[in-house]
Protein backbone atom coordinates (compact mmCIF):
# COMPACT_ATOMS: atom_id res chain seq x y z
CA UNK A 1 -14.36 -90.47 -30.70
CA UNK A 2 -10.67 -90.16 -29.08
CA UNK A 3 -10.90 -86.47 -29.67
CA UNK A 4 -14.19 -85.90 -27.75
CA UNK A 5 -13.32 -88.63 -24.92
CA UNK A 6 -9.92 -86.25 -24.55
CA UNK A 7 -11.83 -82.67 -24.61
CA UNK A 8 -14.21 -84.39 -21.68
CA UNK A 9 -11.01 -85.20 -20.01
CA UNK A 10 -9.43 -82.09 -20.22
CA UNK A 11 -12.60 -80.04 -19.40
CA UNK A 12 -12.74 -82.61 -16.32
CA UNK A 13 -9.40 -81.24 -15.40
CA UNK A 14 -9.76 -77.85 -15.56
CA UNK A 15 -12.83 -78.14 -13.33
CA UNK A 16 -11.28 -79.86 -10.62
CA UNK A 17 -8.13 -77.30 -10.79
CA UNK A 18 -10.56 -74.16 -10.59
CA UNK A 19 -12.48 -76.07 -7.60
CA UNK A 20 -9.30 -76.82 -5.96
CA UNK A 21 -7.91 -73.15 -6.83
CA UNK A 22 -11.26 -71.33 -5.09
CA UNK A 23 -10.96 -73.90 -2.44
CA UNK A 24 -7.33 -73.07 -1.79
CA UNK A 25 -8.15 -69.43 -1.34
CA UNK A 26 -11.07 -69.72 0.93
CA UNK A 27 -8.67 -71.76 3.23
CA UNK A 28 -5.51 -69.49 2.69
CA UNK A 29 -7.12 -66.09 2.92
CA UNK A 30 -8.03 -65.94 6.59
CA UNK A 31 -3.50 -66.67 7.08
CA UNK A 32 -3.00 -64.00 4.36
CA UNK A 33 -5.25 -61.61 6.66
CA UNK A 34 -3.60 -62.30 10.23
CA UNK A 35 -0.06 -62.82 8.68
CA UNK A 36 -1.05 -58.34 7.24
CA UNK A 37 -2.80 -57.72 9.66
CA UNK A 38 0.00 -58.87 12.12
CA UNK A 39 2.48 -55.86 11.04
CA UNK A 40 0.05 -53.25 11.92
CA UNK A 41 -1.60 -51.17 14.48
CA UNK A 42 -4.73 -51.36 15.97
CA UNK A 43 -6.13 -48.74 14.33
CA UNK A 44 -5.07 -49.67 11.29
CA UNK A 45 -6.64 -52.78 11.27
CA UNK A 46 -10.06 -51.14 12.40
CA UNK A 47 -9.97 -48.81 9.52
CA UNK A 48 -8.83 -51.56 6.66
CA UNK A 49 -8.00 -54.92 7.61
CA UNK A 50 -7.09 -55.56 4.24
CA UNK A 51 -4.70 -53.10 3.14
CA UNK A 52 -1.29 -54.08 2.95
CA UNK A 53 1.09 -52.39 5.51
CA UNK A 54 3.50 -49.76 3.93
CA UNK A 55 5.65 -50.50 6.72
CA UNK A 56 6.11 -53.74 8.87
CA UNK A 57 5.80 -53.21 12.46
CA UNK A 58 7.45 -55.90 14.20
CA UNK A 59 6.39 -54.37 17.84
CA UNK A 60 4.11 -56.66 17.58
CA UNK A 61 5.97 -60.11 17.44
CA UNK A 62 8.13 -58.49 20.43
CA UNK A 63 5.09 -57.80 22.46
CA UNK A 64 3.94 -61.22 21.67
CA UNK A 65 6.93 -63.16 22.36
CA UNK A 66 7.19 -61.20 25.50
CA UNK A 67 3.78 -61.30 27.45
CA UNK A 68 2.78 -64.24 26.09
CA UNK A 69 5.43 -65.74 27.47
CA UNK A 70 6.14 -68.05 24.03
CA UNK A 71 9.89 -68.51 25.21
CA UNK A 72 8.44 -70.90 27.93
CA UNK A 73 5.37 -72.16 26.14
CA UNK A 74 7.43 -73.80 23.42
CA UNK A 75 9.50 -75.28 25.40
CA UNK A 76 6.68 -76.91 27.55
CA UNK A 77 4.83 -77.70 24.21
CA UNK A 78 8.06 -79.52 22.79
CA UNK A 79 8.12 -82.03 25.92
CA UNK A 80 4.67 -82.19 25.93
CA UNK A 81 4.40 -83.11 22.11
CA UNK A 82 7.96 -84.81 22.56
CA UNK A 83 6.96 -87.09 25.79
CA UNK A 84 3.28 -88.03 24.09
CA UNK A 85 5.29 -89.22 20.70
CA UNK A 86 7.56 -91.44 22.24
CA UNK A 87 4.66 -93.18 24.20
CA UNK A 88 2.44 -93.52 21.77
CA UNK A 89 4.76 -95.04 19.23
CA UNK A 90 6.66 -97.46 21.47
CA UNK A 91 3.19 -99.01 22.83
CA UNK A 92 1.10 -98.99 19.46
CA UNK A 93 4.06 -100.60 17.47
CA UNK A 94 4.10 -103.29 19.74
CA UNK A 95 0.62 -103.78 19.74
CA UNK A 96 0.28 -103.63 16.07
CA UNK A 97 2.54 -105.75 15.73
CA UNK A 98 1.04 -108.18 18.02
CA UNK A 99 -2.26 -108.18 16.72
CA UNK A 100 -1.43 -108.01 12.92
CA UNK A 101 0.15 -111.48 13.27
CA UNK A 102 -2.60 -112.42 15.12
CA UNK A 103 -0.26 -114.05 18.27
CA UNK A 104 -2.55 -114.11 20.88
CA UNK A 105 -6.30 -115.47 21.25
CA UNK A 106 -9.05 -112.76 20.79
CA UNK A 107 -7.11 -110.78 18.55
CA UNK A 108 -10.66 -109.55 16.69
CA UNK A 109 -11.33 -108.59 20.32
CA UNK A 110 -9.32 -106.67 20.96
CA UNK A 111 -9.25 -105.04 17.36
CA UNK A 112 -12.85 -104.41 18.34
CA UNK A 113 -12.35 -102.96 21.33
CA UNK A 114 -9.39 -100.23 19.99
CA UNK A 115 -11.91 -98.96 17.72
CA UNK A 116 -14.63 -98.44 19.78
CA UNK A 117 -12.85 -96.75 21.87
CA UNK A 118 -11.99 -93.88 19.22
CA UNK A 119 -15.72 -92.90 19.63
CA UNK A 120 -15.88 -92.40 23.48
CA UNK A 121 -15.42 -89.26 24.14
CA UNK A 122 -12.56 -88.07 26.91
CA UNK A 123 -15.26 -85.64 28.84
CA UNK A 124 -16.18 -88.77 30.46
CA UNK A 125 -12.78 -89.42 32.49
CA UNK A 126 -12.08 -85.97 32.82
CA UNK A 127 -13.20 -86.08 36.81
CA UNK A 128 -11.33 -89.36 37.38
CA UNK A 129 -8.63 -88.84 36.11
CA UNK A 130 -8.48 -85.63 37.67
CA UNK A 131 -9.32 -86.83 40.81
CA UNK A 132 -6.49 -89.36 40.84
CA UNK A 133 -3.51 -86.80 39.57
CA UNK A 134 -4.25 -84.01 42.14
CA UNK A 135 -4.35 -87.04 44.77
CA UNK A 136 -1.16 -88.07 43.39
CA UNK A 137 0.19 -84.20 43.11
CA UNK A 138 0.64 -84.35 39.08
CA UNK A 139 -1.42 -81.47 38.21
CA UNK A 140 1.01 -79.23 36.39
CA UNK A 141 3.06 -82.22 35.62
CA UNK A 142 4.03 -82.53 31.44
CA UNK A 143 5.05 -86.03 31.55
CA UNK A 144 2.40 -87.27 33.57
CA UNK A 145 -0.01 -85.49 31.02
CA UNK A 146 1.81 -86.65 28.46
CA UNK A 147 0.09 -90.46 29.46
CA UNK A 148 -3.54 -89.04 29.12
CA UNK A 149 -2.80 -87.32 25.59
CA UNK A 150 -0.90 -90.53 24.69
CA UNK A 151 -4.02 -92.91 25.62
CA UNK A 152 -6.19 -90.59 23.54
CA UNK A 153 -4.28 -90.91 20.55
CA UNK A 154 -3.57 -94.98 21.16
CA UNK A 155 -6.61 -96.52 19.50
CA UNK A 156 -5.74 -94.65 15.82
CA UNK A 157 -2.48 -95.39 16.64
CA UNK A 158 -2.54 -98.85 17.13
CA UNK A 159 -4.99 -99.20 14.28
CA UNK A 160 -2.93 -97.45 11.85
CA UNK A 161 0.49 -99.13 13.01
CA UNK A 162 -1.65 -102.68 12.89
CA UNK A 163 -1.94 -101.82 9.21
CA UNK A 164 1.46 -100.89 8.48
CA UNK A 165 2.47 -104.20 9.80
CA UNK A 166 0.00 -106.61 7.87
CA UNK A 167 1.64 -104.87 4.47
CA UNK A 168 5.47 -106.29 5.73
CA UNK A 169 5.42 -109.67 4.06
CA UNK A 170 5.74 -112.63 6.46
CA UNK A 171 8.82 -114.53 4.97
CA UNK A 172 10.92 -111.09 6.23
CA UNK A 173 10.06 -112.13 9.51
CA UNK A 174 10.26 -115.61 9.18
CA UNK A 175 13.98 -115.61 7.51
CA UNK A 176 15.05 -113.90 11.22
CA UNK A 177 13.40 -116.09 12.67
CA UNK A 178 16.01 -118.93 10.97
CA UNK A 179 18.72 -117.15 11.55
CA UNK A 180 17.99 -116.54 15.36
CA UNK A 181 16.46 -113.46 15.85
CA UNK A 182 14.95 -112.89 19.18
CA UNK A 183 11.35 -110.64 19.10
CA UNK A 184 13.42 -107.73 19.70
CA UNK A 185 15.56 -107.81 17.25
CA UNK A 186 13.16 -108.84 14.63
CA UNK A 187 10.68 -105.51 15.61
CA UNK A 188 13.71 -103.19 15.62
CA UNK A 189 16.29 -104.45 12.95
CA UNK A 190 13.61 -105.95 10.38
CA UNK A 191 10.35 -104.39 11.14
CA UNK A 192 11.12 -101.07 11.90
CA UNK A 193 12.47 -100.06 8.84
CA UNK A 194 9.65 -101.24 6.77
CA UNK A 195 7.01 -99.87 8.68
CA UNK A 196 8.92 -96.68 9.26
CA UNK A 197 6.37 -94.76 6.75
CA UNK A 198 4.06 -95.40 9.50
CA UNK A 199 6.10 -94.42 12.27
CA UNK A 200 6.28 -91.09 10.47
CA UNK A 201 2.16 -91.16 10.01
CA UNK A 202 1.64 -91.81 13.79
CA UNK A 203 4.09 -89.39 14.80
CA UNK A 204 2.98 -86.57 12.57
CA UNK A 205 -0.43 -87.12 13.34
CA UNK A 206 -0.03 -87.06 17.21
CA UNK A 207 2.01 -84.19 17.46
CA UNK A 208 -0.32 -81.99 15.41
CA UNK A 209 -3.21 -83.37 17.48
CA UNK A 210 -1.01 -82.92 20.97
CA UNK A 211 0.09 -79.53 19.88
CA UNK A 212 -3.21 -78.29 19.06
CA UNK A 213 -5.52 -79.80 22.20
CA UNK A 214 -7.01 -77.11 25.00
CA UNK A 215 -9.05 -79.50 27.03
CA UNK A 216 -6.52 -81.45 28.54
CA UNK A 217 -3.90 -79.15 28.94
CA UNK A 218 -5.88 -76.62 30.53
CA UNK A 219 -7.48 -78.80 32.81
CA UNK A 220 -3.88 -80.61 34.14
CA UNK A 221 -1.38 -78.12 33.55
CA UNK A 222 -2.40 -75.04 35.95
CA UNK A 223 0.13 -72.07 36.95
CA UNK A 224 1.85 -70.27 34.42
CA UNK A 225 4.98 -72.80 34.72
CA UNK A 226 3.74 -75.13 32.80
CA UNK A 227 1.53 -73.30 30.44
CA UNK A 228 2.33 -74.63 26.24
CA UNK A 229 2.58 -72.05 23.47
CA UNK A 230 -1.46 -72.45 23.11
CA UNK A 231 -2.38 -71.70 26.82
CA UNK A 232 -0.23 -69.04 26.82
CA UNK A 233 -2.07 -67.60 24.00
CA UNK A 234 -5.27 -68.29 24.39
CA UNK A 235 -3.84 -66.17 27.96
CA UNK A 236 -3.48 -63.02 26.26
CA UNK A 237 -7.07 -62.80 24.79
CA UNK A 238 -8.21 -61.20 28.46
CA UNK A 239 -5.61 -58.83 28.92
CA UNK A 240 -4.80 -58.14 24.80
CA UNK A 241 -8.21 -58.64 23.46
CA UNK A 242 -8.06 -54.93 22.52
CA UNK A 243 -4.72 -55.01 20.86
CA UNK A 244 -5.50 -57.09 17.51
CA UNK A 245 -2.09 -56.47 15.90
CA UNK A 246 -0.23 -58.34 19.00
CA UNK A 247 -3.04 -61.21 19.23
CA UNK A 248 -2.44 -61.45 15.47
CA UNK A 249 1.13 -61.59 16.12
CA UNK A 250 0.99 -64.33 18.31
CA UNK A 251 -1.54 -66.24 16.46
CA UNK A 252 1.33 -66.31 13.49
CA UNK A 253 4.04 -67.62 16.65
CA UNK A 254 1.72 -70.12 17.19
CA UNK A 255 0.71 -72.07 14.30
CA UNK A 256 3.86 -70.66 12.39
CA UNK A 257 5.95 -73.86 13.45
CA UNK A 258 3.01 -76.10 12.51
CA UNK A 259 3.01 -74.57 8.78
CA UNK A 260 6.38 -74.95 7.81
CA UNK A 261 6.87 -78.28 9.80
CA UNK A 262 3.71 -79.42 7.95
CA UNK A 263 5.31 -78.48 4.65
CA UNK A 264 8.77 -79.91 5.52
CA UNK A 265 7.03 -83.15 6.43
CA UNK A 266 3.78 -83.24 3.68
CA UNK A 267 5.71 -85.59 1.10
CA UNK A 268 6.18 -88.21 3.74
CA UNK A 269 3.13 -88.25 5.81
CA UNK A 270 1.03 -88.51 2.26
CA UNK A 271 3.28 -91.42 1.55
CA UNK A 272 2.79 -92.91 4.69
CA UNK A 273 -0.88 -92.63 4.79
CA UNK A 274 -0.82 -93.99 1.30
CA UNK A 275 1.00 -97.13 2.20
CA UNK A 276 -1.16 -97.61 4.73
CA UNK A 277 -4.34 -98.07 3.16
CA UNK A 278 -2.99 -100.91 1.18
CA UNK A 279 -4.89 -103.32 3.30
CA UNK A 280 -6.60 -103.17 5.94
């Protein structure tokens, strides 16, 4: 009986491994194609997209870097990502923290009201909002874009950070309480630690999400000054639609950083989002 219950298991296993293996590929193979593609010429990626380059042509990434303009881009995506980060994480912590200790009235309310407001879709502010920053002369401006990206991303963030904070057990916060901790010094000496998987969650999570979003950037940060990595891409397709070796080139500059930060940071943001959904 143990025998057979162990052969089901280990059939069981092998199933999921093969599912996850063909899975794995089907994601993986369109990088493996730009990343080959990416050292070649044009017209050897209309004969055989799939042959592997005898040599690596790195004209490519120069003509990339260069008329795509990535030197700026990154820069403007960094404060952009940077700017959204800081805002997000310094309101939703002390929101979550507010309402997982339930210290003020309506605190279901308000709960309510955060996640609802993950399902309205931005499209619907997009005049207003626009309306107000080219009265106020903020079109083009990152920080002041950072704020709209920032309230996008506040309802998961607050949600997520509200859970982080219902996990830290109450006596930690009572025991600085005794000893005479203002509310301060109890969210940034005894709090912060603990929920610090979280911290790492929200942040990962927002700066993927900032990184990656079109509609808002393109719609408040006009001119070439204050285009990010992706505008400036998604600026070549016009002029270097008929080049596919540079647009492949810069598609690897692009979501290059987001691999290997993605990798760097996997073992954490797993953990995080695992220690979040203790309770809820």
């Amino acid at each position: 009986m143990k025998t057979s219950t162990k052969g089901n298991q280990l059939r069981y296993g092998i199933a999921i491994h093969i599912v996850l293996i063909i899975l794995a590929i089907i994601c993986l193979f369109p990088i493996f194609l730009v990343i080959v593609n990416s050292f070649k010429e044009n017209a050897d990626i209309v004969r055989s997209p799939l042959e592997i380059p005898k040599i690596l042509n790195i004209g490519n990434y120069i003509q990339a870097w260069k008329y795509g303009k990535f030197g700026k881009g990154f820069l403007n995506s960094a404060i952009l990502v940077g700017g959204t980060i800081i805002i997000v994480l310094f309101c939703s912590t002390l929101a979550g923290y507010v309402l997982a200790g339930r210290k003020i009235k309506g605190t279901s309310g308000f709960i309510t009201y955060f996640m609802m407001a993950m399902t309205v879709p931005i499209q619907l502010f997009l005049f207003p909002l626009y309306f107000i920053y080219a009265r106020m002369n903020l079109i083009g401006n990152l920080p002041a874009t950072s704020f709209i990206l920032a309230a996008i991303s506040m309802p998961l963030a607050v949600t997520l950070m509200r859970t982080y904070f219902i996990n830290v057990p109450k006596e930690l916060e009572e025991a600085a309480r005794i000893d005479g901790a203002t509310t301060p010094q109890v969210i940034w000496h005894v709090m912060r630690p603990v929920v610090s998987p979280g911290l790492i969650t929200v942040s990962v999570l927002v700066g993927l999400q900032t990184w990656n979003e079109y509609l808002i950037s393109s719609t408040f940060l006009q001119g070439e000054k204050s285009f990010t990595a992706p505008l400036g891409f998604l600026a070549m397709n016009g002029a270097y639609g008929a080049s596919m070796g540079v647009l492949m080139a810069s598609a690897m500059i692009l979501i290059g950083p987001i691999i290997v930060f993605f990798l760097l940071a996997q073992r954490r943001f797993i953990d995080g989002m695992v220690g979040g959904a203790v309770k809820g």
